[in-house]
Every structure is written in structure tokens, then in C-alpha cells.
Protein backbone atom coordinates (compact mmCIF):
# COMPACT_ATOMS: atom_id res chain seq x y z
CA UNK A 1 0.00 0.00 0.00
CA UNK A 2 1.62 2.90 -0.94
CA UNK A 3 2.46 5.91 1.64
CA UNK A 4 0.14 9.16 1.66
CA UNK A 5 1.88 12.18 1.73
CA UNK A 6 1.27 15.18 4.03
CA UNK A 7 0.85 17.25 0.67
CA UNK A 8 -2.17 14.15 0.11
CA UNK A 9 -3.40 14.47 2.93
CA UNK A 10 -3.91 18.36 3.01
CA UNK A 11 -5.74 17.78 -0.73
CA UNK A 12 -7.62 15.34 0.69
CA UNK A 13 -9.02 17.68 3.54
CA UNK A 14 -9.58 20.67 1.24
CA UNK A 15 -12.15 18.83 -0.99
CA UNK A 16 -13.33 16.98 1.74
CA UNK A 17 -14.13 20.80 3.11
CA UNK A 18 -15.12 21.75 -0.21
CA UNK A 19 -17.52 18.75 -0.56
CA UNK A 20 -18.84 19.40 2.81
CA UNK A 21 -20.08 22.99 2.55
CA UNK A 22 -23.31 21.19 1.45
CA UNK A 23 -23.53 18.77 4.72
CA UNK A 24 -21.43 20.32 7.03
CA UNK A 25 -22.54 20.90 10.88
CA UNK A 26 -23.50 24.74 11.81
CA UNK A 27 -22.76 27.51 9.21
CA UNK A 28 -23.35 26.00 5.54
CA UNK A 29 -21.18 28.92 4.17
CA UNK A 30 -19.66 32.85 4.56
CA UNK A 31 -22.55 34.18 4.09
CA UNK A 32 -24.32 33.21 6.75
CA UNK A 33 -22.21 35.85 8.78
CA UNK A 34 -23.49 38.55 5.91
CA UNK A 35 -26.44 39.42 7.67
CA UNK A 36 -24.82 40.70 10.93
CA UNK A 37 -23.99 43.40 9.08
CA UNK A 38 -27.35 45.11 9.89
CA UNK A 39 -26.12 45.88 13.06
CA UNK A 40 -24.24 48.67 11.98
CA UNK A 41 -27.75 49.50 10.51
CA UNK A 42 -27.80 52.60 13.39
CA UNK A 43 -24.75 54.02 12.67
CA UNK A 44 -26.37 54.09 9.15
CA UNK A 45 -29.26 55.80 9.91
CA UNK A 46 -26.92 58.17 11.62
CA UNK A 47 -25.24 59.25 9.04
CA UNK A 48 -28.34 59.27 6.33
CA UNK A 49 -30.04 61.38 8.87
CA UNK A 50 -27.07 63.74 9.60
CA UNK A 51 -27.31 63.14 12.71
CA UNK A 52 -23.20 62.67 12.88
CA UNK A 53 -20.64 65.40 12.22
CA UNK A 54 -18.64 64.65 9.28
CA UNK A 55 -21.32 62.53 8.09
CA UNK A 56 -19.17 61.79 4.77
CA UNK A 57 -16.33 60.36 7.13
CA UNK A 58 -18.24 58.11 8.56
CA UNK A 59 -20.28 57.02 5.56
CA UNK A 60 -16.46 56.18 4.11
CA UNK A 61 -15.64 54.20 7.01
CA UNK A 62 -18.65 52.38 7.31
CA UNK A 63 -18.11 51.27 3.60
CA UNK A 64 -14.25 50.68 4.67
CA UNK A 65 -15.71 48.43 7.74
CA UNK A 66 -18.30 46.38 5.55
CA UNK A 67 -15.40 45.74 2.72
CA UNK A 68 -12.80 44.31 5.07
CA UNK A 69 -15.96 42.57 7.07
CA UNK A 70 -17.17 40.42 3.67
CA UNK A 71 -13.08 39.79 2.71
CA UNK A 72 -12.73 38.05 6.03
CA UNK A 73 -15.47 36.13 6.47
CA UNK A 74 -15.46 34.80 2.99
CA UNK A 75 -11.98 33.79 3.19
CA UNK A 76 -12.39 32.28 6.94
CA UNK A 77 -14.27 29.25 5.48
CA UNK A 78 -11.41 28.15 3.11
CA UNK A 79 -8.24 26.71 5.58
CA UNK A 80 -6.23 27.76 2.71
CA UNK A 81 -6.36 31.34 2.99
CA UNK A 82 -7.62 32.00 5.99
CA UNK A 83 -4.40 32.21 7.84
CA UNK A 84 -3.02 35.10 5.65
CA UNK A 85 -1.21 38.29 5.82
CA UNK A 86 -4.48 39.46 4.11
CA UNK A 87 -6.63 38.33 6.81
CA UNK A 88 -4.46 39.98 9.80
CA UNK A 89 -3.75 43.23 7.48
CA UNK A 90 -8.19 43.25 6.95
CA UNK A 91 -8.90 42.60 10.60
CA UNK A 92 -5.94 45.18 11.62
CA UNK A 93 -8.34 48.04 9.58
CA UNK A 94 -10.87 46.95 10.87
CA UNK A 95 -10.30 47.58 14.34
CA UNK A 96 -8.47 51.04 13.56
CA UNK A 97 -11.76 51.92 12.01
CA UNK A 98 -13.89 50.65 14.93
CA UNK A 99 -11.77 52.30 17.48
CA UNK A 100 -11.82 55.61 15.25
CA UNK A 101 -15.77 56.03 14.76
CA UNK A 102 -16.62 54.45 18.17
CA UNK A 103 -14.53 56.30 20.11
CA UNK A 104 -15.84 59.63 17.83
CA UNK A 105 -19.25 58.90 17.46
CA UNK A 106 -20.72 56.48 20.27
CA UNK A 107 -24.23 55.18 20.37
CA UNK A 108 -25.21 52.79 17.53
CA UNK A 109 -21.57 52.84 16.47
CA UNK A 110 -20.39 51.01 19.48
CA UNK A 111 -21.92 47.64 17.47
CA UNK A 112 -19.20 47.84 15.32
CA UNK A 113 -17.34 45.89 18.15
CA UNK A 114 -19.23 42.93 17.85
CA UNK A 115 -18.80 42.38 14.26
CA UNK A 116 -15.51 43.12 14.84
CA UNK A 117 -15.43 40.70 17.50
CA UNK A 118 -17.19 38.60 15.37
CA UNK A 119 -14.96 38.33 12.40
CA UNK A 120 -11.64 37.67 14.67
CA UNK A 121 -13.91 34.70 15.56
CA UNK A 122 -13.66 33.18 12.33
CA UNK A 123 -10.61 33.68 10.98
CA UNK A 124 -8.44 33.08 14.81
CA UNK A 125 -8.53 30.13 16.47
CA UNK A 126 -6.24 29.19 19.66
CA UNK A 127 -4.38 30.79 22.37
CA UNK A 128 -4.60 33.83 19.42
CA UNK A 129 -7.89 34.46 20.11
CA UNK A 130 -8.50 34.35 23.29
CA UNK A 131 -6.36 37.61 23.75
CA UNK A 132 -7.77 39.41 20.49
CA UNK A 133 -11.26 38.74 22.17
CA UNK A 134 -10.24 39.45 25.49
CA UNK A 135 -8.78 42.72 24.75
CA UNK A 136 -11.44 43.90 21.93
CA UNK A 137 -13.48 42.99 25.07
CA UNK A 138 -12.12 45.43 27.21
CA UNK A 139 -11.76 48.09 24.80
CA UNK A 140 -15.71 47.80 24.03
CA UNK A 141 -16.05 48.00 27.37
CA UNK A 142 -14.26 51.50 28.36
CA UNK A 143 -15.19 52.94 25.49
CA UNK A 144 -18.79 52.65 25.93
CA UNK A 145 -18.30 53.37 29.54
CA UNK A 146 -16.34 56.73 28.70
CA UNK A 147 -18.56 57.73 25.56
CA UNK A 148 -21.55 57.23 26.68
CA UNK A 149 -20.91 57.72 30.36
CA UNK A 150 -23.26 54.74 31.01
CA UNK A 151 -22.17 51.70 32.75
CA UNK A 152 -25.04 49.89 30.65
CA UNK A 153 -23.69 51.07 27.37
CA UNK A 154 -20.34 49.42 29.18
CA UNK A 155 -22.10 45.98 29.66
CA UNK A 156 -23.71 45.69 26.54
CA UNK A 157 -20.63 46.58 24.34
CA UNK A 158 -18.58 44.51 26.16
CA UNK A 159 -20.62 41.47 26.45
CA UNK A 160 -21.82 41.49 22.97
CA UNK A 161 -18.11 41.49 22.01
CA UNK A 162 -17.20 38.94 24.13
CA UNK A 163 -20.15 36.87 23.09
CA UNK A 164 -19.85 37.46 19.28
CA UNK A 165 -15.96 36.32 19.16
CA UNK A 166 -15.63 33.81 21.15
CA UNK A 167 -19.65 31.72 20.12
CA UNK A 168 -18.70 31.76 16.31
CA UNK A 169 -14.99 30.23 17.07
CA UNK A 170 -16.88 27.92 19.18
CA UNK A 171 -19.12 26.92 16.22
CA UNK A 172 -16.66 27.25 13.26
CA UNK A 173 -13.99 25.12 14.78
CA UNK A 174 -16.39 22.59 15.79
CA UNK A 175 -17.82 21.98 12.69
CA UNK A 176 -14.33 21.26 11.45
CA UNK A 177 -13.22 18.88 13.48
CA UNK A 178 -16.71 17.19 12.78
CA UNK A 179 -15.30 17.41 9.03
CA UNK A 180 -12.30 16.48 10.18
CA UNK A 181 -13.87 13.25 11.90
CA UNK A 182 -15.96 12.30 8.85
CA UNK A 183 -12.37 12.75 6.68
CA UNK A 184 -10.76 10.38 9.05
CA UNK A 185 -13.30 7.98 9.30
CA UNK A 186 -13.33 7.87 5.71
CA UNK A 187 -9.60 7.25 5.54
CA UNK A 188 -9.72 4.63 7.67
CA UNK A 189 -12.20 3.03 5.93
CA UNK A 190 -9.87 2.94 2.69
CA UNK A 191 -6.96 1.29 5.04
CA UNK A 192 -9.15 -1.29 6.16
CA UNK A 193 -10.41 -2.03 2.92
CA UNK A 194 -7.05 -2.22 1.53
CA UNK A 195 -5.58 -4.19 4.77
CA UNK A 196 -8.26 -6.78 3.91
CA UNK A 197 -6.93 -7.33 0.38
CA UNK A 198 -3.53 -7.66 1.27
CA UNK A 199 -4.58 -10.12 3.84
CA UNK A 200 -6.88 -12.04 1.32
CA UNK A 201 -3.83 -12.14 -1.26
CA UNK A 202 -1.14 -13.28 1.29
CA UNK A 203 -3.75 -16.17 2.39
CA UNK A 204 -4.59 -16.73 -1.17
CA UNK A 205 -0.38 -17.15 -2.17
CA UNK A 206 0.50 -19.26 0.56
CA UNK A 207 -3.13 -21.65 0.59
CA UNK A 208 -2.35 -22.00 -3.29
CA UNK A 209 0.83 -22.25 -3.55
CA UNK A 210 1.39 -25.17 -0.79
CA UNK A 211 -1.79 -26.91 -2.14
CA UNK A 212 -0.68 -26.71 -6.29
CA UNK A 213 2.58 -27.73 -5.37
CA UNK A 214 1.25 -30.37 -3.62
CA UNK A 215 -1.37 -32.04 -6.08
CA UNK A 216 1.57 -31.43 -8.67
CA UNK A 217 3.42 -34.15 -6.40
CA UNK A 218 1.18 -36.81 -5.72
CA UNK A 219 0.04 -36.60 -9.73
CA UNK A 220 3.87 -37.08 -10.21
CA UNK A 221 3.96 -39.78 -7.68
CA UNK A 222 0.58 -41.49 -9.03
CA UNK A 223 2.38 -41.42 -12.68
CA UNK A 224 5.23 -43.19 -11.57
CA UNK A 225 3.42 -45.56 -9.79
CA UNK A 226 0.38 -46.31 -12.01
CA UNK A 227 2.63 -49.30 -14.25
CA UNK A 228 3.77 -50.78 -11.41
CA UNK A 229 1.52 -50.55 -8.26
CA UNK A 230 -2.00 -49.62 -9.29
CA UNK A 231 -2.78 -49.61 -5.79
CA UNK A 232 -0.65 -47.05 -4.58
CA UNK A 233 -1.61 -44.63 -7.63
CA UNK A 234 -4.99 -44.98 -6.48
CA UNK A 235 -4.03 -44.11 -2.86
CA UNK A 236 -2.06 -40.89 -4.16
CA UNK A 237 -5.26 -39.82 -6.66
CA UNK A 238 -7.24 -40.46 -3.51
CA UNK A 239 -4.73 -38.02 -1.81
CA UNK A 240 -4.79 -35.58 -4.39
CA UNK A 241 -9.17 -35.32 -3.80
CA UNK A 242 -8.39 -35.13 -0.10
CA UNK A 243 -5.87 -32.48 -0.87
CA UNK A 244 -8.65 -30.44 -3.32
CA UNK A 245 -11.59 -30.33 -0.91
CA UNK A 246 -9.12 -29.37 1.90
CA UNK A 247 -7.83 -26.43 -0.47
CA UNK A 248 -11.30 -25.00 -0.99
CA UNK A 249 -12.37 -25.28 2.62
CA UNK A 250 -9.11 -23.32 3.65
CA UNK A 251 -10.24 -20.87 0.46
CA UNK A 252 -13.87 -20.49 1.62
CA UNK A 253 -11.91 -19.37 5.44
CA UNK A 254 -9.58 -17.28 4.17
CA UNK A 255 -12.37 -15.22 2.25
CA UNK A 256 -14.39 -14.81 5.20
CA UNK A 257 -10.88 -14.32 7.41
CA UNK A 258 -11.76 -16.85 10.04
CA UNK A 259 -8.65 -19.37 8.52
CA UNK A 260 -6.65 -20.45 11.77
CA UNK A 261 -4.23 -23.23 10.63
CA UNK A 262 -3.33 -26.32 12.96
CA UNK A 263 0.31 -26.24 13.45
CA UNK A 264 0.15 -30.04 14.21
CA UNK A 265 -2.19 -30.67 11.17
CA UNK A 266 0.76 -28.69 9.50
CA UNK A 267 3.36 -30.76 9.97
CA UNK A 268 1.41 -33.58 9.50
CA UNK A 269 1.13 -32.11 5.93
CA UNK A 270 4.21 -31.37 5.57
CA UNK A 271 5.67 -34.54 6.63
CA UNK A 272 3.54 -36.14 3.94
CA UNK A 273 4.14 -33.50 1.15
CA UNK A 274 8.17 -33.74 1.76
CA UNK A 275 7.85 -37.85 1.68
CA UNK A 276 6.05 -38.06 -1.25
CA UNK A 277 8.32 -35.26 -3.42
CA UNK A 278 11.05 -38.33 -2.52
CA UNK A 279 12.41 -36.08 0.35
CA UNK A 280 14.13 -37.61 3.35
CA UNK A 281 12.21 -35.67 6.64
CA UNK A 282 12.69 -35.55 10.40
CA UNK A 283 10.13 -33.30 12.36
CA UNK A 284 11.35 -32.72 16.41
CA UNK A 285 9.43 -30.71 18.60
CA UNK A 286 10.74 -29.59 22.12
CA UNK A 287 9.32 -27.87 25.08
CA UNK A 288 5.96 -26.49 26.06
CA UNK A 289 4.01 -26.58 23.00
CA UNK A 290 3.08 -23.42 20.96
CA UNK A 291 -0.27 -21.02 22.44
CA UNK A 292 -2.99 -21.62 19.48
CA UNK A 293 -2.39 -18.69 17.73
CA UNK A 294 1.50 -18.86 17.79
CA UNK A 295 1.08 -22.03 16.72
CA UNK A 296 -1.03 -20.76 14.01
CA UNK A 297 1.22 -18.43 12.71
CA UNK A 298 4.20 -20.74 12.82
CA UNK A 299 1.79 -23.27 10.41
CA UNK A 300 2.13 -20.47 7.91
CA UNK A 301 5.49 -20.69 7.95
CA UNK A 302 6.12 -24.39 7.67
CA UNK A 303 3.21 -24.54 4.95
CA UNK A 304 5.57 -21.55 2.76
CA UNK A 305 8.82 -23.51 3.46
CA UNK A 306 7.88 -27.00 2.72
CA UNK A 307 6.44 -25.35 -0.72
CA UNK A 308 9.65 -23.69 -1.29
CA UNK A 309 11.78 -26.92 -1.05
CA UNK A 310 9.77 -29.03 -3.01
CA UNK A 311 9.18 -26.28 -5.72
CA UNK A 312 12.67 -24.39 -5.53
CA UNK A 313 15.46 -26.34 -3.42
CA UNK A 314 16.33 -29.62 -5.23
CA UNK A 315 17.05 -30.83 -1.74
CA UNK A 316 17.03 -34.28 -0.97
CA UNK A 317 16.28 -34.40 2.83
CA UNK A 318 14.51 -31.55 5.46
CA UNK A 319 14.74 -31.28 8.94
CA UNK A 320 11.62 -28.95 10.77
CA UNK A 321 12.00 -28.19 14.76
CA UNK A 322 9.96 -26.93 17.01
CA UNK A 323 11.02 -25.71 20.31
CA UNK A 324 9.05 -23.56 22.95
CA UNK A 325 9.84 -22.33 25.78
CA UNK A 326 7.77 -20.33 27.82
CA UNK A 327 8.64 -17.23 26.68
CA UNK A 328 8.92 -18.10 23.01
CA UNK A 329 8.75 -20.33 19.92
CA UNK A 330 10.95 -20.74 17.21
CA UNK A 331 10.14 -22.90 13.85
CA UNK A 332 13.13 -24.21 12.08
CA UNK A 333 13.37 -24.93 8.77
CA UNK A 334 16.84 -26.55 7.10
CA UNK A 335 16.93 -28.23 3.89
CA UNK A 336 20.16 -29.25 2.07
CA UNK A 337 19.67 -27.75 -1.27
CA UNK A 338 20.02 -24.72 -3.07
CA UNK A 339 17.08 -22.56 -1.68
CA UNK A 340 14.48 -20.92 -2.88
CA UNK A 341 16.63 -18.20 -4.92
CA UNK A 342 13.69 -16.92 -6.87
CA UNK A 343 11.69 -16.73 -4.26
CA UNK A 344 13.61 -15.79 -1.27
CA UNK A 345 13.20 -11.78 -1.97
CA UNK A 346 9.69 -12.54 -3.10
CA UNK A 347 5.84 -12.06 -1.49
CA UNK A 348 6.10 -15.50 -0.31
CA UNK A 349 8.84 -14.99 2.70
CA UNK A 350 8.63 -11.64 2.54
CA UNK A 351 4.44 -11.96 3.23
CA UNK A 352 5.48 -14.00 6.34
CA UNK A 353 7.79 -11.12 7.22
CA UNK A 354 5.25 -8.58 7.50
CA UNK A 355 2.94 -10.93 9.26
CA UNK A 356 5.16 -11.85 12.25
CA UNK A 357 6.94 -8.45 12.23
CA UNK A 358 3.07 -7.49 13.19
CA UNK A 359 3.19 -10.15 14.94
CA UNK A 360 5.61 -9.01 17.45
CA UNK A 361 7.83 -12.14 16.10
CA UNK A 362 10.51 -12.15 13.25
CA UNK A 363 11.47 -14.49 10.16
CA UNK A 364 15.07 -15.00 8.75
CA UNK A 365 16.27 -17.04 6.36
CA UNK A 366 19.20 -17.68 4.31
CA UNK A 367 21.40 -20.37 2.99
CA UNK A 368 23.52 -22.16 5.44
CA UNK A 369 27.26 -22.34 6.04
CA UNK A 370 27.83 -26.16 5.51
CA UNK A 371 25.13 -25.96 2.26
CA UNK A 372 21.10 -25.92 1.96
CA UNK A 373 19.12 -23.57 3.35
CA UNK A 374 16.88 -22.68 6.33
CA UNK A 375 14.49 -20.94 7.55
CA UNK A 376 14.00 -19.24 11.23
CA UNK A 377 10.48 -17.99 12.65
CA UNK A 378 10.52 -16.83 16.52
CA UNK A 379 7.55 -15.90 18.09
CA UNK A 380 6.31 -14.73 21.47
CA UNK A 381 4.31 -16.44 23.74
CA UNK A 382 1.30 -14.14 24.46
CA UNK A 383 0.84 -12.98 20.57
CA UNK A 384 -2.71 -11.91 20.39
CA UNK A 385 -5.42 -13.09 18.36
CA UNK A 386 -5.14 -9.95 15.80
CA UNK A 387 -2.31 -11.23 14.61
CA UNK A 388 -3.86 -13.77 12.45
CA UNK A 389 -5.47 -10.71 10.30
């Protein structure tokens, strides 16, 4: 399964928030933060009504305000370029406009701290925003108290700029971790899906490729014996049918993942494969025997083994051990032929890598010093049950 990038991952997330502006939690889009605007609707009437000096000033600032209000909230919603110079440069004219006309004006104009407030809230997030909202919060605050020279107008201001930051943070960010969530979920989904096909393939490889290589024996051994001993040939085709509805019982497990191999039945198997190829065989096993699912695991390994030197090796005798202790087990594997060359490096052995390496356990092989070839699976004793998947 090939690696996703962090440059993947971030594409992944953008149209998953792109997708999700149809379905996601709270605000569907930027411009459901439009209509705040008509809270500045007083200071509008103010200056239609000439009811402000300098109406024309602040007519141009309210303009200024509502421009830099829109920019920010419609960029807040994409991740992309919400954390801009753009957005800090907007939100820093912003508040010298609020301060500027509040502080001048008073009244209705003191509600340009909440939207303000309001559009820090969605483009900050973090330890950021706290203090933006916590000081705009104060500033509302004195500057109602010392324009209007009401400690209501002091309340109201500053609560409604406390409020207004710090409830549509609240909001935005959790909606997008609920995104987030439904992005993961869906990623996870994809690994599982494609953990199950590796596992079906790996099961598939080494049920096949022990059971093929078997049949191909026994039809050998049948065809030697069928001019000579008709008897025997029969036993071996009989073997071969035995061998077939075992194969797509094992098949029929593996698909539903439920396959737990036998290590005795294993050896029994292989004991019977390797005599039958002509191969000389000694099985030993030592110590406390294996927990089921180590022993499971280690009948994967003799199954891909014994296929490998009756396919690849050439060898004319095989020695398997088993020894546990009861910390451990360890399957061994020697053979005195050439090894599995073409093999050795592919998704056989290196299938039973992965798995015990999951496992907790380890697999090694190589040819050996005084000629043939062996293989070496350890395993710990409390391996858990996942590690058959």
C-alpha cells in the first residue's frame, strides 16, 4: 500500500471541506455571517439622517468596515487562505476603524465591536484568540463606559463582544473537526479495505501455492506408480481429492478471514508432502508446546517452506524443529539444497515477514554455512489473536 503524503493528505481535507459545505454541521457557508452586518444598521441611519458630524467620514468608514468585514469572512471558510497576511492586514483596519468612529461617534456605532469581534472569531482560532477577544473585550467595554458615560452602554458593548468572538470560534472550529472526523473515518475506511486485500492475497499465495505444489506431487507420484503398483496410484489420486476439498475449505476461510491453521495438522502435511516429493524428513518438537495462535502463525510458515523446497530447493532431505519455551517459539526450517533463490526476496517470505513483524515475532532465512538452506520464525508467547489478520 503505498504511503500518503502530508501534501495528500492536506488535498484530501480541502475537498473533503469543499464537498462538505453542502452537509457540514453549523454555518453552511460565509454568508451566513453577511447578515450581521445590519447591526451597523444605526450608525447608518446616523449618518443618512445627519445626525453625525462629518457625516461623509463616517459614511467612508462604514463602507471601509463592511469591505474588510465580507473579505474576512469569505476567506475564513477556506483553511487555505484563511491564515493570511491578508486576513491579519483586513482585521488590523478593521479595528483602527472601529476604534476611530466608536470612540468619535458612540451610540449605535459602538456595534461595530461585535462584528468586529465577530470576524476575529472566524478567521483566529487558539491561544490567538482568546487575547484578540479578550482585549477587543475590554476596549468595548471603556469605550462605551467613557462615551456614553453609562455603565449599561459598558455591559452591553462589552458582552456582545465577548459573546460574538468567542460563540462563532466555538461553532466554526467545531464543525471542522466534525469534518475532520468524517475525513478520518473515511480514511480509515480505505486502510481497512485495503488491509483486507492484502490479507486475502497473502492467504490466497500461501493456501495456493502449498496446495498446487502439492497435487503437482502426488500426480507425479501417481504417474510413476500407475505401471507398477496400481494400488498405490490410487491411494495418491485419492490423496490428491483429499488435498482439493481441503484447499477449498481453507479458500472459503480465508475469504471470510476466520482461517486459523493447525500447526500439528501442519506438519502432518508437511511430513507427507516432503515424503512423497522423494524427500528424506525428520520433524522434532521440544518444550511447552506453541499457544494456538503462535502455533497458528508458525503453520504459515512451515506450509511456505515446505512449498519452497519441493518447488525451488532440489534438496534431498529436510529437517523442521519446534522448540518452545515459555517465553517463546521458534520454527526451524533446514533443507540441504540450493534454496528458494527466486523466491527468497519474493511475497512468499517476505508476506510471512510482514505478518510476524506485526506479529511481534521475526522471520530469517538464508542459505547455510555447511550448504542448503533454512528458515528461522521466533515468536512470542502471548501474541494476540489480531495477529492472524
Amino acid at each position: 500500500m503505498a504511503p500518503v503524503t502530508d501534501a495528500e493528505t492536506a488535498r484530501r481535507k480541502g475537498n473533503a471541506l469543499r464537498k462538505g459545505r453542502q452537509r457540514r454541521p453549523g454555518p453552511r457557508s460565509a454568508f451566513a455571517f453577511l447578515p450581521w452586518l445590519l447591526l451597523g444598521m444605526g450608525a447608518l441611519s446616523n449618518v443618512v439622517r445627519g445626525e453625525t458630524a462629518n457625516p461623509w467620514i463616517g459614511g467612508i468608514g462604514l463602507f471601509v468596515f463592511n469591505s474588510l468585514y465580507v473579505s474576512v469572512v469569505l476567506q475564513a471558510f477556506d483553511p487555505r487562505k484563511r491564515d493570511t497576511w491578508w486576513t491579519y492586514a483586513a482585521l488590523g483596519g478593521m479595528a483602527a476603524v472601529t476604534f476611530g468612529l466608536a470612540i468619535g461617534y458612540g451610540g449605535p456605532w459602538l456595534a461595530l465591536f461585535p462584528l468586529l469581534s465577530l470576524a476575529v472569531g472566524t478567521a483566529m482560532r487558539g491561544r490567538r484568540l482568546a487575547w484578540t477577544v479578550g482585549v477587543l473585550t475590554v476596549v468595548a467595554a471603556a469605550t462605551g463606559a467613557w462615551r456614553d458615560t453609562d455603565a449599561w452602554s459598558a455591559v452591553t458593548s462589552g458582552y456582545g463582544t465577548l459573546l460574538s468572538g468567542l460563540v462563532t470560534a466555538a461553532i466554526l472550529a467545531l464543525s471542522e473537526k466534525v469534518l475532520e472526523l468524517r475525513e478520518t473515518r473515511e480514511e480509515l475506511a480505505r486502510v481497512a479495505v485495503e488491509q483486507e486485500r492484502l490479507r486475502f492475497s497473502r492467504d490466497l499465495h500461501d493456501l495456493l501455492g502449498h496446495t498446487l505444489s502439492l497435487i503437482v506431487v502426488k500426480s507425479e507420484a501417481a504417474r510413476r506408480l500407475a505401471p507398477h503398483d496400481a494400488d498405490a496410484s490410487l491411494r495418491q489420486i485419492a490423496d490428491i481429492e483429499t488435498v482439493g476439498r481441503q484447499a477449498l475449505t481453507e479458500i472459503r476461510e480465508a475469504v471470510t478471514g476466520y482461517r486459523e491453521s493447525s500447526l500439528a495438522t501442519e506438519l502432518d502435511r508437511a511430513r507427507d508432502t516432503l515424503s512423497s516429493a522423494g524427500i528424506e524428513t525428520v520433524v522434532r518438537q521440544s518444550g511447552p508446546a506453541p499457544s494456538p495462535v503462535a502455533g497458528a502463525l508458525l503453520a504459515w510458515v512451515v506450509r511456505e517452506a515446505v512449498t519452497n523446497v519441493v518447488r525451488h530447493s532440489g534438496a534431498t532431505n529436510c529437517r523442521i524443529e519446534v522448540a518452545g519455551t515459555t517465553a517463546d517459539a521458534r520454527l526451524t526450517v533446514t533443507d540441504n539444497g540450493r534454496g528458494p533463490a527466486a523466491d527468497s526476496s519474493g511475497s512468499g517470505l517476505r508476506g510471512l515477514t510482514e505478518r510476524l513483524a506485526q506479529a511481534g515475532g521475526s522471520l530469517e532465512s538464508g542459505p547455510v554455512d555447511a550448504g542448503g538452506f533454512r528458515v528461522v520464525a521466533r515468536l512470542s508467547a502471548d501474541v494476540g489473536q489480531q495477529a492472524l489478520r
